[in-house]
Protein backbone atom coordinates (compact mmCIF):
# COMPACT_ATOMS: atom_id res chain seq x y z
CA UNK A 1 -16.78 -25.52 -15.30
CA UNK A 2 -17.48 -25.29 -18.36
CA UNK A 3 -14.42 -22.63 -19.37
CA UNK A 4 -11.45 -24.49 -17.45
CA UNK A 5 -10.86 -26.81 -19.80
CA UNK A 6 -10.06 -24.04 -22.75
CA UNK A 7 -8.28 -22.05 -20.69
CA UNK A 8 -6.01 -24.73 -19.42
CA UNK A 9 -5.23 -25.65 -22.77
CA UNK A 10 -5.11 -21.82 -23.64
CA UNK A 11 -1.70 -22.00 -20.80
CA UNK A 12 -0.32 -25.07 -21.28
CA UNK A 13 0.16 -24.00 -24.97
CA UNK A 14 2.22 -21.04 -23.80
CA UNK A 15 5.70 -21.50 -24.81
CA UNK A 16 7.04 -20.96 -21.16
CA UNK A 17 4.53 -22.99 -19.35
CA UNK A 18 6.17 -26.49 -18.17
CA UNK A 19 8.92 -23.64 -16.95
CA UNK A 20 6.15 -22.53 -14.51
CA UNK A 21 4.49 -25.65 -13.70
CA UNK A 22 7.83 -27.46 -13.07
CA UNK A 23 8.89 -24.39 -10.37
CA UNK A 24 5.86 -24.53 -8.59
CA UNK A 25 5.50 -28.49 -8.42
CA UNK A 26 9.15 -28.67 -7.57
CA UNK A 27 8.74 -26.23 -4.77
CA UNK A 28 5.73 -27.79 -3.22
CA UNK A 29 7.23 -30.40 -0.90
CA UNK A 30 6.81 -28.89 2.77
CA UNK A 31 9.32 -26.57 4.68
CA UNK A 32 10.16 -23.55 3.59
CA UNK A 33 10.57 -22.05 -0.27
CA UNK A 34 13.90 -20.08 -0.87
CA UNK A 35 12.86 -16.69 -2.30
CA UNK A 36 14.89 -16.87 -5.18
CA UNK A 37 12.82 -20.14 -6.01
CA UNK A 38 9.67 -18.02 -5.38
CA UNK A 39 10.71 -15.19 -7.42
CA UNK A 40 11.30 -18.01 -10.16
CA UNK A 41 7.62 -19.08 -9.91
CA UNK A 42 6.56 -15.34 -9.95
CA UNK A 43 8.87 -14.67 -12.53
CA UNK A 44 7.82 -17.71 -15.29
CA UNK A 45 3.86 -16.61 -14.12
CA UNK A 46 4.22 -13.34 -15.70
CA UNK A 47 6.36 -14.67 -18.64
CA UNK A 48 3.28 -17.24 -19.32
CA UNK A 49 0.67 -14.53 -19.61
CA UNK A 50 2.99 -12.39 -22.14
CA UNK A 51 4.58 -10.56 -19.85
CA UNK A 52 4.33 -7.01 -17.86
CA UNK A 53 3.80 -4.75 -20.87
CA UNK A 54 1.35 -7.13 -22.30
CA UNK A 55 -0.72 -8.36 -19.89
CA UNK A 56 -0.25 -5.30 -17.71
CA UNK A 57 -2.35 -3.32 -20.85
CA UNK A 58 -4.63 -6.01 -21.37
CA UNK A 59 -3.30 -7.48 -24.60
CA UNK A 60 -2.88 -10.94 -23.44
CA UNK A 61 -5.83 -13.69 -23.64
CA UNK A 62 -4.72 -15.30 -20.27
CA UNK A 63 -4.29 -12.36 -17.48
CA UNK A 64 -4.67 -8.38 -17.20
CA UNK A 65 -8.15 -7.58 -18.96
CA UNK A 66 -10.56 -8.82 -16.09
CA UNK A 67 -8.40 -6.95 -13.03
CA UNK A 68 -8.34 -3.60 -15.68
CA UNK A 69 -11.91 -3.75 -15.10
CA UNK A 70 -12.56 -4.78 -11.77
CA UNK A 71 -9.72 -2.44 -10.67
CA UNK A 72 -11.14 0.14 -12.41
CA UNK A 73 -14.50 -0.31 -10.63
CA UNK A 74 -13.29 -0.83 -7.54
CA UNK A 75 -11.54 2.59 -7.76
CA UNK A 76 -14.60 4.45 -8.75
CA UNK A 77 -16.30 2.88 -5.51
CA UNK A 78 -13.42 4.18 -3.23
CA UNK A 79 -13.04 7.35 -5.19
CA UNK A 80 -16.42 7.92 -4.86
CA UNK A 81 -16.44 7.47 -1.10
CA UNK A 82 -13.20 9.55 -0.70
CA UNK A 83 -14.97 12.19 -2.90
CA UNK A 84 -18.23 11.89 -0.84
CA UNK A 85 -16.78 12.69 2.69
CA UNK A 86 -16.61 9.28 3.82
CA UNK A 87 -20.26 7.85 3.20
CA UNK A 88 -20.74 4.57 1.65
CA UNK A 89 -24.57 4.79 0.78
CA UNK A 90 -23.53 7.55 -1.35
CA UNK A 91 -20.35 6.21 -2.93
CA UNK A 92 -22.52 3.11 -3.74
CA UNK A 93 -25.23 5.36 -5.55
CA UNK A 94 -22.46 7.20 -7.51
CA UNK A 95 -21.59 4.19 -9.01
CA UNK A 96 -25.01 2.87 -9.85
CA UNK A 97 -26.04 0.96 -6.55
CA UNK A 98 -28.62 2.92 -4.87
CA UNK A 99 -30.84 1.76 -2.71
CA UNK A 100 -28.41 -0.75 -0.14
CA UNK A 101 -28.52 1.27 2.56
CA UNK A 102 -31.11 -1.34 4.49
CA UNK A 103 -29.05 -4.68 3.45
CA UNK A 104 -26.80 -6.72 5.75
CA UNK A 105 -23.06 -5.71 5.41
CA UNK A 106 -22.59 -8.74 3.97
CA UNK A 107 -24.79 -8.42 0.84
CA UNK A 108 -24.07 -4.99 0.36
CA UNK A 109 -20.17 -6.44 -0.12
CA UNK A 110 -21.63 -9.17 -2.31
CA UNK A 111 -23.13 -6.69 -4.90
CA UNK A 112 -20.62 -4.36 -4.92
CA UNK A 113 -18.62 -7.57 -6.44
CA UNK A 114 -20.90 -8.65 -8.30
CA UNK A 115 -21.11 -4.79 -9.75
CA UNK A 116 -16.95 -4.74 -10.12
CA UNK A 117 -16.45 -7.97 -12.00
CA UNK A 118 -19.70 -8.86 -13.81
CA UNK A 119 -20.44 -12.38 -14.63
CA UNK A 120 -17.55 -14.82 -14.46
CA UNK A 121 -17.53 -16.12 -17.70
CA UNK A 122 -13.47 -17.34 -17.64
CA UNK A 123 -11.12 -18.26 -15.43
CA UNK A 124 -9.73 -14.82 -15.88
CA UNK A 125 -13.05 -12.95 -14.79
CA UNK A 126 -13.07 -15.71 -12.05
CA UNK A 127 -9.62 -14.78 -10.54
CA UNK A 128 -10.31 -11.01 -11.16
CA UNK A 129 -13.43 -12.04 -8.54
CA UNK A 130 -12.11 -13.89 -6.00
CA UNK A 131 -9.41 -11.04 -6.11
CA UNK A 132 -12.24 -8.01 -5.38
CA UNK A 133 -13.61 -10.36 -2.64
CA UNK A 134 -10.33 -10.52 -0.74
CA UNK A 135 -9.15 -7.12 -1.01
CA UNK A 136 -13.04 -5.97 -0.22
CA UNK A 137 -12.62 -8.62 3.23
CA UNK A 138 -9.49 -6.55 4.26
CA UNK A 139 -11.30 -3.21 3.76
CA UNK A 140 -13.95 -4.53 5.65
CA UNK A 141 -11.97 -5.97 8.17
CA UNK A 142 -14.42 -7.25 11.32
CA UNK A 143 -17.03 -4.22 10.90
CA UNK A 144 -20.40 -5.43 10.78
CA UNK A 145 -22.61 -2.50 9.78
CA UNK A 146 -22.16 0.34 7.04
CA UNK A 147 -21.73 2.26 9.71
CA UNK A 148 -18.57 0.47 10.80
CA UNK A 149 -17.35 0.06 7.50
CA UNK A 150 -17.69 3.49 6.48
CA UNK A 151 -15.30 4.26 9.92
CA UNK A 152 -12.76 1.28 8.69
CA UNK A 153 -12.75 2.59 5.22
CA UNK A 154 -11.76 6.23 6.38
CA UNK A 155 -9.36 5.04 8.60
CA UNK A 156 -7.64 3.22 5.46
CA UNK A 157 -7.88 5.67 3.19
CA UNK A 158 -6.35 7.96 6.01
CA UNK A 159 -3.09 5.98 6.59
CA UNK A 160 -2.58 4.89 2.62
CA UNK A 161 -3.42 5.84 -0.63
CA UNK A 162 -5.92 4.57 -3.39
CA UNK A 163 -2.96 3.79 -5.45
CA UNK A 164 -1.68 0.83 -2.24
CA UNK A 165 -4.83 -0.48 -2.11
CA UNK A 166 -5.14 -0.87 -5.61
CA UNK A 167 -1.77 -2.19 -5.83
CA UNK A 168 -2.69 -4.75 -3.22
CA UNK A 169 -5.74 -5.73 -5.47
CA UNK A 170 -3.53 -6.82 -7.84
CA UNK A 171 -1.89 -8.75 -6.00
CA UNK A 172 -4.33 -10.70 -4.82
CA UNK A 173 -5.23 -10.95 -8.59
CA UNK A 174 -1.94 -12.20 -9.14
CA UNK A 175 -1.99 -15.09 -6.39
CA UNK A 176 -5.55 -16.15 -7.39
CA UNK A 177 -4.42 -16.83 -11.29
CA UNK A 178 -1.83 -18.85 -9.69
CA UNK A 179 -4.54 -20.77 -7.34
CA UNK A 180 -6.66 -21.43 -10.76
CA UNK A 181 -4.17 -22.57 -12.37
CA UNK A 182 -2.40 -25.12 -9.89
CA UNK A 183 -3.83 -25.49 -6.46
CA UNK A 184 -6.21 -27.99 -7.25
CA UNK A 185 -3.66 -30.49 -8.81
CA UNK A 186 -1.02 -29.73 -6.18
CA UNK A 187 -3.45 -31.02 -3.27
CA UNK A 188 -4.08 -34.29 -5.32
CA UNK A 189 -0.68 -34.39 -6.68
CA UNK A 190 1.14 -33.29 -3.14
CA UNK A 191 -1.07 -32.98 -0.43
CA UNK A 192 -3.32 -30.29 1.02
CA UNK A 193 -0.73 -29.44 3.65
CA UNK A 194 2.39 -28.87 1.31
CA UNK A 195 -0.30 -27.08 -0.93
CA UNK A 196 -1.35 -24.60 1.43
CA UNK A 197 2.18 -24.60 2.89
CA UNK A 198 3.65 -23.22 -0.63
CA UNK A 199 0.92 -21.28 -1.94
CA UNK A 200 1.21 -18.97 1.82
CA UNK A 201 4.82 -18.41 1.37
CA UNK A 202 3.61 -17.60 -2.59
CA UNK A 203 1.04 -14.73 -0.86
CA UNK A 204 3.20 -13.43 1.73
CA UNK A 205 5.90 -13.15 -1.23
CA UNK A 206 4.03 -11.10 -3.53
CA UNK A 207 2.77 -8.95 -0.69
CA UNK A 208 6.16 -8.09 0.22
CA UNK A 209 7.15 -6.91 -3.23
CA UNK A 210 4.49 -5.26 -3.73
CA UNK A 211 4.39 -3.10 -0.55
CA UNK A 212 8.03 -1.69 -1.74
CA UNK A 213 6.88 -0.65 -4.74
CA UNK A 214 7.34 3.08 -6.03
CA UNK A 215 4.21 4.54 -6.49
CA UNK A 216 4.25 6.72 -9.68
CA UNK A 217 0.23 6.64 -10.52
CA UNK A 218 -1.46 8.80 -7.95
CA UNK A 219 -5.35 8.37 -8.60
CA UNK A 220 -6.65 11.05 -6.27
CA UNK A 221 -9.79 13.58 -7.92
CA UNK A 222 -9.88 11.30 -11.28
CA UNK A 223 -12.53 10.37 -13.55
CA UNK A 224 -13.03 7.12 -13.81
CA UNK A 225 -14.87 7.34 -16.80
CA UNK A 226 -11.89 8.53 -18.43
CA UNK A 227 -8.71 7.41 -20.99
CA UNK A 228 -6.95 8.75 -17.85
CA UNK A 229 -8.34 6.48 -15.09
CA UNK A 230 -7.91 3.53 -17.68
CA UNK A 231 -4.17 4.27 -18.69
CA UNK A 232 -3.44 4.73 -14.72
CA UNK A 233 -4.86 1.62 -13.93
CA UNK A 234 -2.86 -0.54 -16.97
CA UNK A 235 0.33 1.65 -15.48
CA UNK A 236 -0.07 -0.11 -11.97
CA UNK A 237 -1.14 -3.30 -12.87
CA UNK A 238 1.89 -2.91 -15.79
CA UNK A 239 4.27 -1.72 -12.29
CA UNK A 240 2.98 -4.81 -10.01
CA UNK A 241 3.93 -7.41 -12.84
CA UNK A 242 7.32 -5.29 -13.83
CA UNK A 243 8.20 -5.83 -10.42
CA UNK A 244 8.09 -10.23 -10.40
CA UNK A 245 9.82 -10.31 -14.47
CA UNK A 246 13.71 -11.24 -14.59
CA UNK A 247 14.27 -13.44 -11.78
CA UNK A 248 14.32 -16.85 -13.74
CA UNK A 249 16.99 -19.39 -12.62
């Protein structure tokens, strides 16, 4: 790829970043991770991308800009739907996809990515993706048709707010930066199984912190055209890396 090379040297030139890579390599040998040594990893992540109050605005090079904007588009979609009554085909049109009402499930999900992220150009944009795609799976969950989705997505929306699910998209975001930037080498360096081993206890940490977070942003009848929908959105993704800084050991 023809952007991994510049941004691995873009992290490995960050002040903190043998810190980061020596926590996760050093935790990556089977069994289970204590969480202060995940909270370590978590922590020297965000102090590698300049941490919460940079990258959480979008003023770091390495993390935050590409999940603003695919946060910020993936809001609009549910915001739209919430707004609409619960109808998808509409929600999609509101945010320029008309016309998807006759496609598989499947593809509809694909364009509605491909209309949240935009072309993956770095590694950033390519986390920010693989982020929308996994927190679009769970909101999907095993419907098959619009119609089923359009039930699943009400019955979400019902039990939580936009504000958790957003949340939740960032951290995915989170995990998938992490994936990019060492789950390739740990499988050659320490095996698949130790790999997927640590990066699972990785995901079901962040998840954990992130579900107790206070939720101060609520995103209910905004425009997501507006200053206001953009400084929410830094807020929370500013909150979800706040909540991993300081636990260095």
């Amino acid at each position: 790829m023809g952007t991994s090379k510049s941004y691995s040297a873009s992290i490995k030139g960050q002040p903190q970043w043998g810190n980061l890579s020596g926590a996760v390599t050093s935790s990556c040998g089977g069994g289970t991770v204590t969480s202060s040594n995940l909270g370590n990893i978590l922590s020297r992540y965000v102090s590698v991308i300049g941490g919460s109050g940079s990258a959480g605005r979008g003023r770091s090079k390495i993390a935050g800009r590409a999940g603003i904007r695919t946060a910020k588009n993936l809001g609009a979609f549910l915001g739209s739907f919430s707004s609409s009554g619960g109808d998808v085909r509409e929600a999609l049109e509101q945010i320029g996809l008309p016309g998807l009402g006759g496609l598989p499930l499947n593809e509809v999900i694909d364009r509605l990515i491909e209309h949240c992220t935009g072309p993956a150009s770095t590694l950033d944009d390519v986390a920010a993706k693989a982020a929308s795609q996994k927190i679009l799976e769970e909101l999907v969950s095993d419907a098959e048709t619009i119609e089923e989705w359009q039930q699943q997505l009400t019955e979400v929306l019902d039990k939580e707010t936009l504000e958790e699910v957003i949340e939740r998209y960032f951290g995915y975001y989170i995990f998938e930066h992490l994936s990019v930037m060492f789950y390739e080498k740990l499988i050659v360096d320490k095996g698949k199984s130790d790999c997927e081993n640590l990066f699972k206890q990785i995901k079901d940490y962040i998840f954990e912190k992130v579900k107790n977070m206070n939720r101060t942003n609520p995103l209910n009848n905004i425009n997501w055209a507006s200053d206001e929908a953009d400084r929410l959105i830094k807020n929370i993704q500013e909150d979800v890396l706040k909540v991993f800084e300081g636990y260095e050991g």
